[in-house]
C-alpha atoms as a PDB file:
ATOM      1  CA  UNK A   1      21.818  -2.572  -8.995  1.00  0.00           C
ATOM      2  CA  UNK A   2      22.566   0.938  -9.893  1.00  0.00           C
ATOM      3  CA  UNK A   3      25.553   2.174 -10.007  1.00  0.00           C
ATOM      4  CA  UNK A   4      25.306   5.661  -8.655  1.00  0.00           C
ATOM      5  CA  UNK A   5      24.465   3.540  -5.518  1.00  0.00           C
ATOM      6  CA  UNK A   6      27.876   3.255  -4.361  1.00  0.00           C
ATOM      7  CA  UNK A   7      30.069   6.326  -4.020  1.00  0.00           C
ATOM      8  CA  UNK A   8      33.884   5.755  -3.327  1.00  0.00           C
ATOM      9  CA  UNK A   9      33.398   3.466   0.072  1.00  0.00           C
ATOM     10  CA  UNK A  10      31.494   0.474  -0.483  1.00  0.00           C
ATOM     11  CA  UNK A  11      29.640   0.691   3.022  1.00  0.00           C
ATOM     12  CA  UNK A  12      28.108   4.197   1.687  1.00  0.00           C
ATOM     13  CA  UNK A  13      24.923   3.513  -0.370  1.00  0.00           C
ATOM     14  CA  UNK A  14      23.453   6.147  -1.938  1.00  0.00           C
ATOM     15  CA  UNK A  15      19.888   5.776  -2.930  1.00  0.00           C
ATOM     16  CA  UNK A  16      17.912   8.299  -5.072  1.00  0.00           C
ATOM     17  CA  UNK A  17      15.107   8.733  -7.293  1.00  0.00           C
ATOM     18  CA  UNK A  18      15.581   9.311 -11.162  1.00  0.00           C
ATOM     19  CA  UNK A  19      16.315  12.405 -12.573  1.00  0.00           C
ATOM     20  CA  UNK A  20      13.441  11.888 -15.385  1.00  0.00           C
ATOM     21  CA  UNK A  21      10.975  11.954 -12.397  1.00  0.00           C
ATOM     22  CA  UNK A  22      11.847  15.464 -10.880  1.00  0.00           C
ATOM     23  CA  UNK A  23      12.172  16.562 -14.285  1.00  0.00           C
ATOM     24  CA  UNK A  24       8.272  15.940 -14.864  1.00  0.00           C
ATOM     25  CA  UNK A  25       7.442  17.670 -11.977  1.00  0.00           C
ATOM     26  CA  UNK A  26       9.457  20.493 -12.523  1.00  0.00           C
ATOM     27  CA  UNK A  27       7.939  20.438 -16.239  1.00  0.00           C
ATOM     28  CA  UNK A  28       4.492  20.011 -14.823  1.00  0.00           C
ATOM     29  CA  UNK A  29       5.395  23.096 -12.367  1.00  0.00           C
ATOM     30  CA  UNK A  30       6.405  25.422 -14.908  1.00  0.00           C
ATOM     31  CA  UNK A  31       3.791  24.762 -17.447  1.00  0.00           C
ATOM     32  CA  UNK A  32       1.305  25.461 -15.932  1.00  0.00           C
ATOM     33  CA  UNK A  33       3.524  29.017 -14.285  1.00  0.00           C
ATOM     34  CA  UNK A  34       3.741  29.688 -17.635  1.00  0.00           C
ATOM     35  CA  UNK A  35      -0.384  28.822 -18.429  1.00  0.00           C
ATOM     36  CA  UNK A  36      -1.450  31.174 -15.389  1.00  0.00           C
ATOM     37  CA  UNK A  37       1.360  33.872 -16.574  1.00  0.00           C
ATOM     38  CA  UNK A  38      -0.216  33.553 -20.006  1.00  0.00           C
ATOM     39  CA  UNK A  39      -4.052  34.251 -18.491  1.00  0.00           C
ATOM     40  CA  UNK A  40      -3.110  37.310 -17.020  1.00  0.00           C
ATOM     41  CA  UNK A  41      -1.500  39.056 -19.971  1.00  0.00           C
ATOM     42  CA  UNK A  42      -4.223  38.445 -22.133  1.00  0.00           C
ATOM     43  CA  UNK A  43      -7.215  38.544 -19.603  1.00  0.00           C
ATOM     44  CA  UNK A  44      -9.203  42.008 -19.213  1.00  0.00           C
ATOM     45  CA  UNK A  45     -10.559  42.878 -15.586  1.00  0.00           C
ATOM     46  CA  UNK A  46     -13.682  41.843 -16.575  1.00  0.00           C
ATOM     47  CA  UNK A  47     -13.257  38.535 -18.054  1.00  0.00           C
ATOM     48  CA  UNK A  48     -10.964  37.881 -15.049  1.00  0.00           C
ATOM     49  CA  UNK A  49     -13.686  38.347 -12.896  1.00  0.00           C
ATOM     50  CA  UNK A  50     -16.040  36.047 -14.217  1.00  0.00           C
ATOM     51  CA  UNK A  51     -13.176  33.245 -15.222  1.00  0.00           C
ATOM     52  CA  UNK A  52     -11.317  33.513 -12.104  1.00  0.00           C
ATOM     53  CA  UNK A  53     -11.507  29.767 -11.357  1.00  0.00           C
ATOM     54  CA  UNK A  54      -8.959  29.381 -14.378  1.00  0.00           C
ATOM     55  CA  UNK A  55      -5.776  29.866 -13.003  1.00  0.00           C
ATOM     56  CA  UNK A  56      -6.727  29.133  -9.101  1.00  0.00           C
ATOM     57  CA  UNK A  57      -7.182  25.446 -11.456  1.00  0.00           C
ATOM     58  CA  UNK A  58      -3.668  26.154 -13.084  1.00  0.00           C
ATOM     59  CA  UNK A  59      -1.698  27.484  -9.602  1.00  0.00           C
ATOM     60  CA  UNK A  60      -3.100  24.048  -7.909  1.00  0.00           C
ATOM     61  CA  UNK A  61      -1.400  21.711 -11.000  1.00  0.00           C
ATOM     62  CA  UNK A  62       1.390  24.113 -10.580  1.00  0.00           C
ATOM     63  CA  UNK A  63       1.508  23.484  -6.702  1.00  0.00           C
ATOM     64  CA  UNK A  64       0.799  19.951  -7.300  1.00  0.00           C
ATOM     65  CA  UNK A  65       3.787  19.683 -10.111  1.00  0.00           C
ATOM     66  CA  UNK A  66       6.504  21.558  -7.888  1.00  0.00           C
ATOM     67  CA  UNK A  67       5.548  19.199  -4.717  1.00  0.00           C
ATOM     68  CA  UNK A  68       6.266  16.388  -7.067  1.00  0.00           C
ATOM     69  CA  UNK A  69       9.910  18.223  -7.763  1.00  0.00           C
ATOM     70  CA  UNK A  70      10.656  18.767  -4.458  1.00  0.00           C
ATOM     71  CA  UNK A  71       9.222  15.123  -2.929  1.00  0.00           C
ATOM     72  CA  UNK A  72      11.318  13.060  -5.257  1.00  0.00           C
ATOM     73  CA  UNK A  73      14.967  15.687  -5.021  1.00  0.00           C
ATOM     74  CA  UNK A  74      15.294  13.640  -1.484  1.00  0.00           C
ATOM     75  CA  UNK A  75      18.236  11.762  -1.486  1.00  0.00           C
ATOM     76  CA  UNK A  76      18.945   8.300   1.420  1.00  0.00           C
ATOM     77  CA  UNK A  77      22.537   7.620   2.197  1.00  0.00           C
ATOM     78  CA  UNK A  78      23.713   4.372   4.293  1.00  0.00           C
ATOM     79  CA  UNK A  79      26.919   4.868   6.309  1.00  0.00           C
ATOM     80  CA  UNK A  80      27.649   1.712   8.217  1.00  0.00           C
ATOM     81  CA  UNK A  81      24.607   2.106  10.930  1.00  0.00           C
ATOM     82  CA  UNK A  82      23.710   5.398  10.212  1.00  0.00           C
ATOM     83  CA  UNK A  83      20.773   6.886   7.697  1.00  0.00           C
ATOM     84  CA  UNK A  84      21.119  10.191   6.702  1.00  0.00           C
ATOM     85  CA  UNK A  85      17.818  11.502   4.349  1.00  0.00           C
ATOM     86  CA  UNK A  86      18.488  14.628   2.369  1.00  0.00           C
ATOM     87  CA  UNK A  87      15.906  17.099   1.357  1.00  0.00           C
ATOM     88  CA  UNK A  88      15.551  19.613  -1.045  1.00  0.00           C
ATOM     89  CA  UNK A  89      14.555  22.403   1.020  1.00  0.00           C
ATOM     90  CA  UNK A  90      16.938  21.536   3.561  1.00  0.00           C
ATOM     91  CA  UNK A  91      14.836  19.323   5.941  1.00  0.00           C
ATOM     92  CA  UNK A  92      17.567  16.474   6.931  1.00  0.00           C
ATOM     93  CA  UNK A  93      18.034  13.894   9.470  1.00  0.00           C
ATOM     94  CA  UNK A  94      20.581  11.734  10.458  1.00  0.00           C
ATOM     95  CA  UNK A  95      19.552   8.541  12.992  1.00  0.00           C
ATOM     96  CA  UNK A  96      21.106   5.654  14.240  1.00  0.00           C
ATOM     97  CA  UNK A  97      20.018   1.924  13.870  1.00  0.00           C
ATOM     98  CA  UNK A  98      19.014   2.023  17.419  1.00  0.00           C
ATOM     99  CA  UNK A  99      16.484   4.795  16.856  1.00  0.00           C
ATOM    100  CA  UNK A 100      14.231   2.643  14.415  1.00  0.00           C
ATOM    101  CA  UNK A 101      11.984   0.655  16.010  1.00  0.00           C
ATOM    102  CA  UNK A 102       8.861  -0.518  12.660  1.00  0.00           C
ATOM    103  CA  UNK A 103       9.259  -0.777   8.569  1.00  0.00           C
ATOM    104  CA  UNK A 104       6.263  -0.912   7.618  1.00  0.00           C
ATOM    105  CA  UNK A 105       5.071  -0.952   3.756  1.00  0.00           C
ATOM    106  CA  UNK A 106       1.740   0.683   2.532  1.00  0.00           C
ATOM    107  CA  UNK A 107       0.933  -1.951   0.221  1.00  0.00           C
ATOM    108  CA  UNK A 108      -1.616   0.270  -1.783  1.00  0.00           C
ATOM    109  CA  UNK A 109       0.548   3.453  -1.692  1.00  0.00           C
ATOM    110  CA  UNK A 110       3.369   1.327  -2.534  1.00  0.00           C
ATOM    111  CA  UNK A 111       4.851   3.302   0.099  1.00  0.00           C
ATOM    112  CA  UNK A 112       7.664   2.631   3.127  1.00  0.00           C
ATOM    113  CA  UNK A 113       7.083   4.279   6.459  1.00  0.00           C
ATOM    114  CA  UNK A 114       9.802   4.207   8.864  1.00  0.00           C
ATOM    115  CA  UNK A 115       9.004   5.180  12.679  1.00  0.00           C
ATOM    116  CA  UNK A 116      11.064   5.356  16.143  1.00  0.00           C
ATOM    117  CA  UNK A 117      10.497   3.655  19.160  1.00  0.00           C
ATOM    118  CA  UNK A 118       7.849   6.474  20.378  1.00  0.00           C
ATOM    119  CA  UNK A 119       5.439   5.462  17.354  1.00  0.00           C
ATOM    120  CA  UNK A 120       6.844   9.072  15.535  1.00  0.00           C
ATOM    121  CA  UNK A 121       7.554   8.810  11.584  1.00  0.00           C
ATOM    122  CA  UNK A 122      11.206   9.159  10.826  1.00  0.00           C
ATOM    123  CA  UNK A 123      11.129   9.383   7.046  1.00  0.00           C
ATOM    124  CA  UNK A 124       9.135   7.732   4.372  1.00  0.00           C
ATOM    125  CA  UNK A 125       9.937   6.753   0.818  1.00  0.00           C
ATOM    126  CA  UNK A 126       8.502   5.106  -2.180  1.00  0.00           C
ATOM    127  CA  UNK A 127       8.877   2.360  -4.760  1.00  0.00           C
ATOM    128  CA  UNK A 128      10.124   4.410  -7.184  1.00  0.00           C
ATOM    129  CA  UNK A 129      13.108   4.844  -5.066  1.00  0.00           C
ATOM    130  CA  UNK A 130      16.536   3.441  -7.099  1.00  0.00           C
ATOM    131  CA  UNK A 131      17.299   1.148  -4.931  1.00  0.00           C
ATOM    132  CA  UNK A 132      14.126   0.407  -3.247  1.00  0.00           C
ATOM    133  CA  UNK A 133      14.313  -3.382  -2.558  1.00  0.00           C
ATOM    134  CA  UNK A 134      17.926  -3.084  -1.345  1.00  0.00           C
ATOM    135  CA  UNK A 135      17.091  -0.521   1.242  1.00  0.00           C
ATOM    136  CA  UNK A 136      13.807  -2.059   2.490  1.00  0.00           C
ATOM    137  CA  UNK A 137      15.725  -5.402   2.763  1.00  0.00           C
ATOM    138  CA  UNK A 138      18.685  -3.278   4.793  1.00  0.00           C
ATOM    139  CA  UNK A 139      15.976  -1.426   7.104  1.00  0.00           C
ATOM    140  CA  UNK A 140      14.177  -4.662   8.084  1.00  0.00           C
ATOM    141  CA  UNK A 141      17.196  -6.005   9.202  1.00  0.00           C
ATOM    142  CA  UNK A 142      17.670  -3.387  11.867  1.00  0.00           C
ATOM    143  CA  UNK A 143      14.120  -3.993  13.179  1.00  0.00           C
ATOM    144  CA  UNK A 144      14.078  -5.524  16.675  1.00  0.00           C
ATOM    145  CA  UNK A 145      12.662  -8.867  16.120  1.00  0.00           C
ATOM    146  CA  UNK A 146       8.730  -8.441  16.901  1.00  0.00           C
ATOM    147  CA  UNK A 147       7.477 -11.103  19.413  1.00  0.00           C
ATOM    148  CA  UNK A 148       4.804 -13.666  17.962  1.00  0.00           C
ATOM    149  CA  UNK A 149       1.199 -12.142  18.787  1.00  0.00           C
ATOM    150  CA  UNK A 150      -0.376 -14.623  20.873  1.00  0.00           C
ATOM    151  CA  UNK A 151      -3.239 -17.257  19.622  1.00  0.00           C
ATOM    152  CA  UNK A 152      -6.834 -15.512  19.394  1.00  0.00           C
ATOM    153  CA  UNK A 153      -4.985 -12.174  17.456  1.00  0.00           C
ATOM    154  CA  UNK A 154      -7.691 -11.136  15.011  1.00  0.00           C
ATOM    155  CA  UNK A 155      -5.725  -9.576  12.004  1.00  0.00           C
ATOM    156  CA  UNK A 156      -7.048  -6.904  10.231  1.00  0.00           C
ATOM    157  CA  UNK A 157      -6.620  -6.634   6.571  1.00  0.00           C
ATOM    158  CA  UNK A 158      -5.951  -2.604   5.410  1.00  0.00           C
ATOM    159  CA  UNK A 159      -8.680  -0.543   5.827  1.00  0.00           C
ATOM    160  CA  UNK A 160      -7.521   1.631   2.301  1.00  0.00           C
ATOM    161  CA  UNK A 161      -8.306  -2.092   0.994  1.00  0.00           C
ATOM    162  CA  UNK A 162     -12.021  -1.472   2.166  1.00  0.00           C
ATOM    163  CA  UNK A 163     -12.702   2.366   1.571  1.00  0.00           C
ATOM    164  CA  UNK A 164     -11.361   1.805  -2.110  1.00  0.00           C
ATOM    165  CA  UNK A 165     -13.627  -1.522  -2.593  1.00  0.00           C
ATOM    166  CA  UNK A 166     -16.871   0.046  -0.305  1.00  0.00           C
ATOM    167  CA  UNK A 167     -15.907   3.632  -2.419  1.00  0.00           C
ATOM    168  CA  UNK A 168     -16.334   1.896  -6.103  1.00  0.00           C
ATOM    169  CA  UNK A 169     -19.331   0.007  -5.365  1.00  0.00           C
ATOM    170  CA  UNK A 170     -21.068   3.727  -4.026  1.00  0.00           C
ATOM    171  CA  UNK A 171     -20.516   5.132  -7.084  1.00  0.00           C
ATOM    172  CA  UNK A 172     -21.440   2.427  -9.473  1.00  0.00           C
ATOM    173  CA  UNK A 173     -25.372   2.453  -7.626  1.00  0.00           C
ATOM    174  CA  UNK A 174     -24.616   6.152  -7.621  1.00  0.00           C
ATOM    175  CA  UNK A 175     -24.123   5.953 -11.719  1.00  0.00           C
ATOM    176  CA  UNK A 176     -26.861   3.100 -12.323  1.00  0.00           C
ATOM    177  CA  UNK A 177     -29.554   5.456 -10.116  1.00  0.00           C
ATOM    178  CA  UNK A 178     -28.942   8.235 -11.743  1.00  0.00           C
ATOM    179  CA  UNK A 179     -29.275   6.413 -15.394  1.00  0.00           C
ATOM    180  CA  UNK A 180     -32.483   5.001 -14.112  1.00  0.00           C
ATOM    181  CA  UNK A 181     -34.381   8.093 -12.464  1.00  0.00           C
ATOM    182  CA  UNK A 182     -33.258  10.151 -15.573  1.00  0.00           C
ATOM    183  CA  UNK A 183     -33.900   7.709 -17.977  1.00  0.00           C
ATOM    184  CA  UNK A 184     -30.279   8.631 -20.057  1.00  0.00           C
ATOM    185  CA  UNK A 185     -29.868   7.250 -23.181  1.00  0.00           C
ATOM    186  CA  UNK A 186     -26.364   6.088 -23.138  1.00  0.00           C
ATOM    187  CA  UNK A 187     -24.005   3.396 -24.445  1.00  0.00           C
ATOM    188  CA  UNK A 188     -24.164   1.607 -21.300  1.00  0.00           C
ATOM    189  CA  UNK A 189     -27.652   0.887 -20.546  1.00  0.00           C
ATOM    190  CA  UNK A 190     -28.872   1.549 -17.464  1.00  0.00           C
ATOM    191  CA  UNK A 191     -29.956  -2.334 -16.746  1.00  0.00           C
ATOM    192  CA  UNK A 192     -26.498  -3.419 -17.949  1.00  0.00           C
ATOM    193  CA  UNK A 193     -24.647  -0.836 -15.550  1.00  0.00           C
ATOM    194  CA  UNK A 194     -27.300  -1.859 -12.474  1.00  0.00           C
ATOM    195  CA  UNK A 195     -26.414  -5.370 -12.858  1.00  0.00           C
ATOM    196  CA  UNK A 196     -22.422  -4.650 -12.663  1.00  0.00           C
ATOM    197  CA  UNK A 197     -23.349  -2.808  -9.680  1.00  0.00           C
ATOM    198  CA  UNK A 198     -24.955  -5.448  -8.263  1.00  0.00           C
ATOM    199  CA  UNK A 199     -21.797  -8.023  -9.277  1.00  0.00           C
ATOM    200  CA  UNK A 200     -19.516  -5.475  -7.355  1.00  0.00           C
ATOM    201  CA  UNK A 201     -21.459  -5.766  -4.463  1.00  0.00           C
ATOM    202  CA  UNK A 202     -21.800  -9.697  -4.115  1.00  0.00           C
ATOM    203  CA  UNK A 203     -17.677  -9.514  -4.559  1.00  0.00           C
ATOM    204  CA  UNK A 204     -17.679  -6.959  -2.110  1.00  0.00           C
ATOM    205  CA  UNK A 205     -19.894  -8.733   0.444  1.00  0.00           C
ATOM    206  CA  UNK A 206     -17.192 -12.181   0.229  1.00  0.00           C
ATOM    207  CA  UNK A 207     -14.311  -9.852   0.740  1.00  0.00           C
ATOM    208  CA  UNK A 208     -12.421 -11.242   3.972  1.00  0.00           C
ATOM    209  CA  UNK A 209     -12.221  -8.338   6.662  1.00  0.00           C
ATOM    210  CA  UNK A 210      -9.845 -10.294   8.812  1.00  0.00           C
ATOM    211  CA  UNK A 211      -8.663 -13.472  10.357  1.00  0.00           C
ATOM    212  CA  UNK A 212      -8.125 -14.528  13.942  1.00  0.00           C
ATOM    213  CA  UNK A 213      -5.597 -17.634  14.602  1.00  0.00           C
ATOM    214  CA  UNK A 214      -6.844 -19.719  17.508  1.00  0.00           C
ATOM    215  CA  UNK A 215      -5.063 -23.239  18.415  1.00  0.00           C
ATOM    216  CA  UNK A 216      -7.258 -25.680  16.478  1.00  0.00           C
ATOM    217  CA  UNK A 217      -8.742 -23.700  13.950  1.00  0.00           C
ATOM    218  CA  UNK A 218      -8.703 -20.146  12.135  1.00  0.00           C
ATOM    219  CA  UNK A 219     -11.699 -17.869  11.656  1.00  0.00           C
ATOM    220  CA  UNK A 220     -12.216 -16.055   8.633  1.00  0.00           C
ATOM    221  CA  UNK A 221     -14.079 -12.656   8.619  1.00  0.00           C
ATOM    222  CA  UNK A 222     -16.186 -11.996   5.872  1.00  0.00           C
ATOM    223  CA  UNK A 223     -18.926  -9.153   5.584  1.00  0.00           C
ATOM    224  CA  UNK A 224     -21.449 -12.074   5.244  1.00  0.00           C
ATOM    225  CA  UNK A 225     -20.478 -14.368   7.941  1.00  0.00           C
ATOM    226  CA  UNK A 226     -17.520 -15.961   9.795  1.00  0.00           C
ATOM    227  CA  UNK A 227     -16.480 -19.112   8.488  1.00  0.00           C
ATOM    228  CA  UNK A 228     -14.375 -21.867  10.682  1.00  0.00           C
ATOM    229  CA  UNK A 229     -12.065 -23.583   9.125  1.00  0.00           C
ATOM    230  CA  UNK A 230     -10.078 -26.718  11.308  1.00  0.00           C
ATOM    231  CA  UNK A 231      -6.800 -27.361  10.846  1.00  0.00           C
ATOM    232  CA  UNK A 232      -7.426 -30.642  10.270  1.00  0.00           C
ATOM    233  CA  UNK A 233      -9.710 -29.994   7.438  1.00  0.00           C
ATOM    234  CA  UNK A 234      -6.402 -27.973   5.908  1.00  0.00           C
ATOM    235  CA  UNK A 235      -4.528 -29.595   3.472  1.00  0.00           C
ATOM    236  CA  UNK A 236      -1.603 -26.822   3.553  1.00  0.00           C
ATOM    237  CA  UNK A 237      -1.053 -23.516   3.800  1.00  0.00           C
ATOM    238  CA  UNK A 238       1.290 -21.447   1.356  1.00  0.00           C
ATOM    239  CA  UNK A 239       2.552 -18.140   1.053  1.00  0.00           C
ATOM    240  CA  UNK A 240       4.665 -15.790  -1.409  1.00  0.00           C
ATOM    241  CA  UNK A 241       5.093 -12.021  -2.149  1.00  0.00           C
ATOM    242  CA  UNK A 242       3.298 -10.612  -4.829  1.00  0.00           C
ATOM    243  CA  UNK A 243       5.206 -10.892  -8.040  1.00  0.00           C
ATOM    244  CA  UNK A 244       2.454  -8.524  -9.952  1.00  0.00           C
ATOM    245  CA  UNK A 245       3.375  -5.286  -8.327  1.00  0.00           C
ATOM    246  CA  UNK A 246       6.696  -3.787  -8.877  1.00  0.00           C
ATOM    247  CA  UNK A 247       8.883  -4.279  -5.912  1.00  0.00           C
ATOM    248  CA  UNK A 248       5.818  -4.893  -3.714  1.00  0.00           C
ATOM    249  CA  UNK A 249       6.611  -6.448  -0.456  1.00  0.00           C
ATOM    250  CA  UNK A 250       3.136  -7.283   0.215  1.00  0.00           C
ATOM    251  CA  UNK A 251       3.110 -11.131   1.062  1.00  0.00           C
ATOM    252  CA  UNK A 252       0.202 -12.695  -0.375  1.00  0.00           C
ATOM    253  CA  UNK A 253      -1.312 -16.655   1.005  1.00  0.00           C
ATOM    254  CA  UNK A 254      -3.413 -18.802   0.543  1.00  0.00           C
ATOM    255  CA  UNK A 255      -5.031 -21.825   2.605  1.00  0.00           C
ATOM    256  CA  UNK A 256      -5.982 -25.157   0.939  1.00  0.00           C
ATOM    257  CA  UNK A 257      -9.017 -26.712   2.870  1.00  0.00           C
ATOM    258  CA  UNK A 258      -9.219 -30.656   2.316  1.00  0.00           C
ATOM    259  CA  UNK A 259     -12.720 -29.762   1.102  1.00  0.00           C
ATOM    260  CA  UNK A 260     -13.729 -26.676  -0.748  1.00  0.00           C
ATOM    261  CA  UNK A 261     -12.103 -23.686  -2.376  1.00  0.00           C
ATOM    262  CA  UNK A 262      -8.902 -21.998  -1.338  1.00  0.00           C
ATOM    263  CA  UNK A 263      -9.397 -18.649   0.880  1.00  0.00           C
ATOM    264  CA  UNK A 264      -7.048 -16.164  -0.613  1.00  0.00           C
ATOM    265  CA  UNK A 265      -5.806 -13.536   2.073  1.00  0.00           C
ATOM    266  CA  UNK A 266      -3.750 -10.384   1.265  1.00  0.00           C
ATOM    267  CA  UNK A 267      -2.937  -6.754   1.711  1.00  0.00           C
ATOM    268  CA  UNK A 268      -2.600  -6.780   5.240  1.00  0.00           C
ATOM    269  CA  UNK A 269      -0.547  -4.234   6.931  1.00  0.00           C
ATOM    270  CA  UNK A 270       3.203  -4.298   7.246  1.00  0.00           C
ATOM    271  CA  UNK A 271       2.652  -6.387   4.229  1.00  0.00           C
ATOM    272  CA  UNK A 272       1.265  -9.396   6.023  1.00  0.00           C
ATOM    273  CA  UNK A 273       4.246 -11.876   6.478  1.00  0.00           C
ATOM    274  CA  UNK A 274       3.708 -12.227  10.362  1.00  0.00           C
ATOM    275  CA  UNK A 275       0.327 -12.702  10.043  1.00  0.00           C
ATOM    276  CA  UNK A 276       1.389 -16.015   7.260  1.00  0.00           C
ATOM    277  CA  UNK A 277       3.948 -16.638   9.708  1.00  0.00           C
ATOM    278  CA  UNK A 278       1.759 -17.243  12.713  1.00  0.00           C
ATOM    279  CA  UNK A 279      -1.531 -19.268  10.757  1.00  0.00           C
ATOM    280  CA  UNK A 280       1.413 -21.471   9.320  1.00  0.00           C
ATOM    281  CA  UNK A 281       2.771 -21.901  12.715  1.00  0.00           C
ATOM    282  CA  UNK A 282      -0.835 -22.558  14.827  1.00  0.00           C
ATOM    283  CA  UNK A 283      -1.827 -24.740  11.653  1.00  0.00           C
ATOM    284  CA  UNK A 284       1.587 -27.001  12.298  1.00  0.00           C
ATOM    285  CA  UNK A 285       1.835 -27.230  15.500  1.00  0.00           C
ATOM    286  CA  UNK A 286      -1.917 -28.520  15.481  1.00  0.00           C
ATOM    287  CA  UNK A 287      -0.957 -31.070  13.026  1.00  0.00           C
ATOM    288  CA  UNK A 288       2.286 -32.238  14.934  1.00  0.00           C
ATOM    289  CA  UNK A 289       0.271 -32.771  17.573  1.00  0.00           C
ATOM    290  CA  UNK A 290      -2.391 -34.485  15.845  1.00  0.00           C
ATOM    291  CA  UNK A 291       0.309 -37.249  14.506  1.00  0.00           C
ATOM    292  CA  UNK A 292       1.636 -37.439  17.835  1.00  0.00           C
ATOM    293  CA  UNK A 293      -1.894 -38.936  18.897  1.00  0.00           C
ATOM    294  CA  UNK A 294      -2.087 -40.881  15.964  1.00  0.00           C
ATOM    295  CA  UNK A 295       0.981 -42.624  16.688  1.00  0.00           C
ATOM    296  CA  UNK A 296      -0.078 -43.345  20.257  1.00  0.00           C
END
């Protein structure tokens, strides 16, 4: 850990993003100021007229570049059981433990929303946060322990999961149509780029949607078909958080039939450790029970 996360009291934890971050928005920010600033004082009327797309282009890079800045200046202290968040342009907060009721990670955004008991967002922050595991870890632990949803829950997987997958497969038939109706001669032939559309597809169409946990057996949701899987016909059930994306909390399992290949299940929201947490509880209690027979 940092240490610019601890200022004079222990109990105070400071956490902040890095200085080289701001700095490249702020550079982004006044580069292009300087590009649009540039334009003018060497642009007739005339020109101006006909080119004035040019710096409307720069001022949004500009905009974009100064959001940046002022996004990553915010600054998350810890005092005992309070949260205070910081912001630039003087937008702070200070709440209690008691007032947060979810932490729930974006898995794709790499992002951590935090929300009050009314379903309102408090603050949110993001990965590159110094400190980022620490806090997440420290903001869980004030979290009201959730209930176990009941057996029959279907659990969605994230729906940014879907519009990105559904989104890439559109434009690779848009790409392969458009090489075939114009007859482009390119690199990438237009048979070639058809055939990786239609590859993206077939993955697309085996994509689980969701999963619903019932006492004997789970249900997986596929685009193609639901498939029931027994949990006697499971072998075991196993879970971990993704080691491939920096500081990811999204919890990643998989479930070995006796017979068959393993289903992989991921990205789910709030990272998807309850929805490990309740399979691998319906799948063991069914087996407990099971033995119990047996040994009757």
């Amino acid at each position: 850990m940092s240490d610019d996360l601890h200022i004079g009291n222990p109990s105070v934890r400071v956490f902040k993003y890095s200085w080289y971050l701001r700095a490249i928005g702020l550079l982004v920010a006044s580069f292009f100021a300087v590009l649009i600033l540039t334009f003018f004082l060497t642009t007739n009327s005339q020109e101006l007229a006909n080119e004035w797309w040019v710096p409307v282009g720069f001022l949004a890079f500009s905009t974009l570049g100064m959001y940046l800045y002022v996004a990553l200046s915010r600054t998350i202290t810890l005092r005992g059981d309070l949260l205070e968040a910081h912001c630039l342009l003087g937008q702070n907060r200070t709440m209690s433990k008691s007032e947060i009721a979810s932490v729930n990670e974006r898995p794709m955004m790499q992002t951590v929303v935090v929300r009050d008991h009314g379903g309102a967002t408090l603050f949110t922050f993001g990965s590159q946060l110094t400190g980022y595991n620490e806090l997440f870890e420290v903001l869980q632990s004030w979290v009201p322990p959730v209930p176990q949803p009941p057996l029959g829950t279907r659990f969605e997987r994230a729906k940014l999961v879907f519009i990105f997958m559904w989104s890439l497969v559109g434009f690779c038939f848009a790409v392969a149509g458009w090489l075939l109706l114009t007859e482009q001669h390119t690199e990438l032939p237009a048979p070639l780029f058809s055939s990786w559309a239609i590859a993206m597809l077939v993955v697309a169409l085996f994509q689980t949607k969701a999963i619903t946990v019932l006492s004997d057996q789970v249900i997986v949701h596929r685009w193609t078909g639901d498939r029931r899987v027994r949990y006697s016909d499971i072998g075991k059930i196993e879970g971990s958080y993704d080691e491939s994306e920096i500081a990811s909390k999204t919890y990643v399992f998989h479930i070995h039939p006796v017979k068959g290949r393993k289903i992989r299940l991921s990205h789910f929201p709030d990272g998807g450790k309850a929805v490990y947490e309740a399979l691998h509880k319906a799948w063991q209690a069914a087996r407990e029970g099971s033995l119990k027979e047996n040994k009757e």
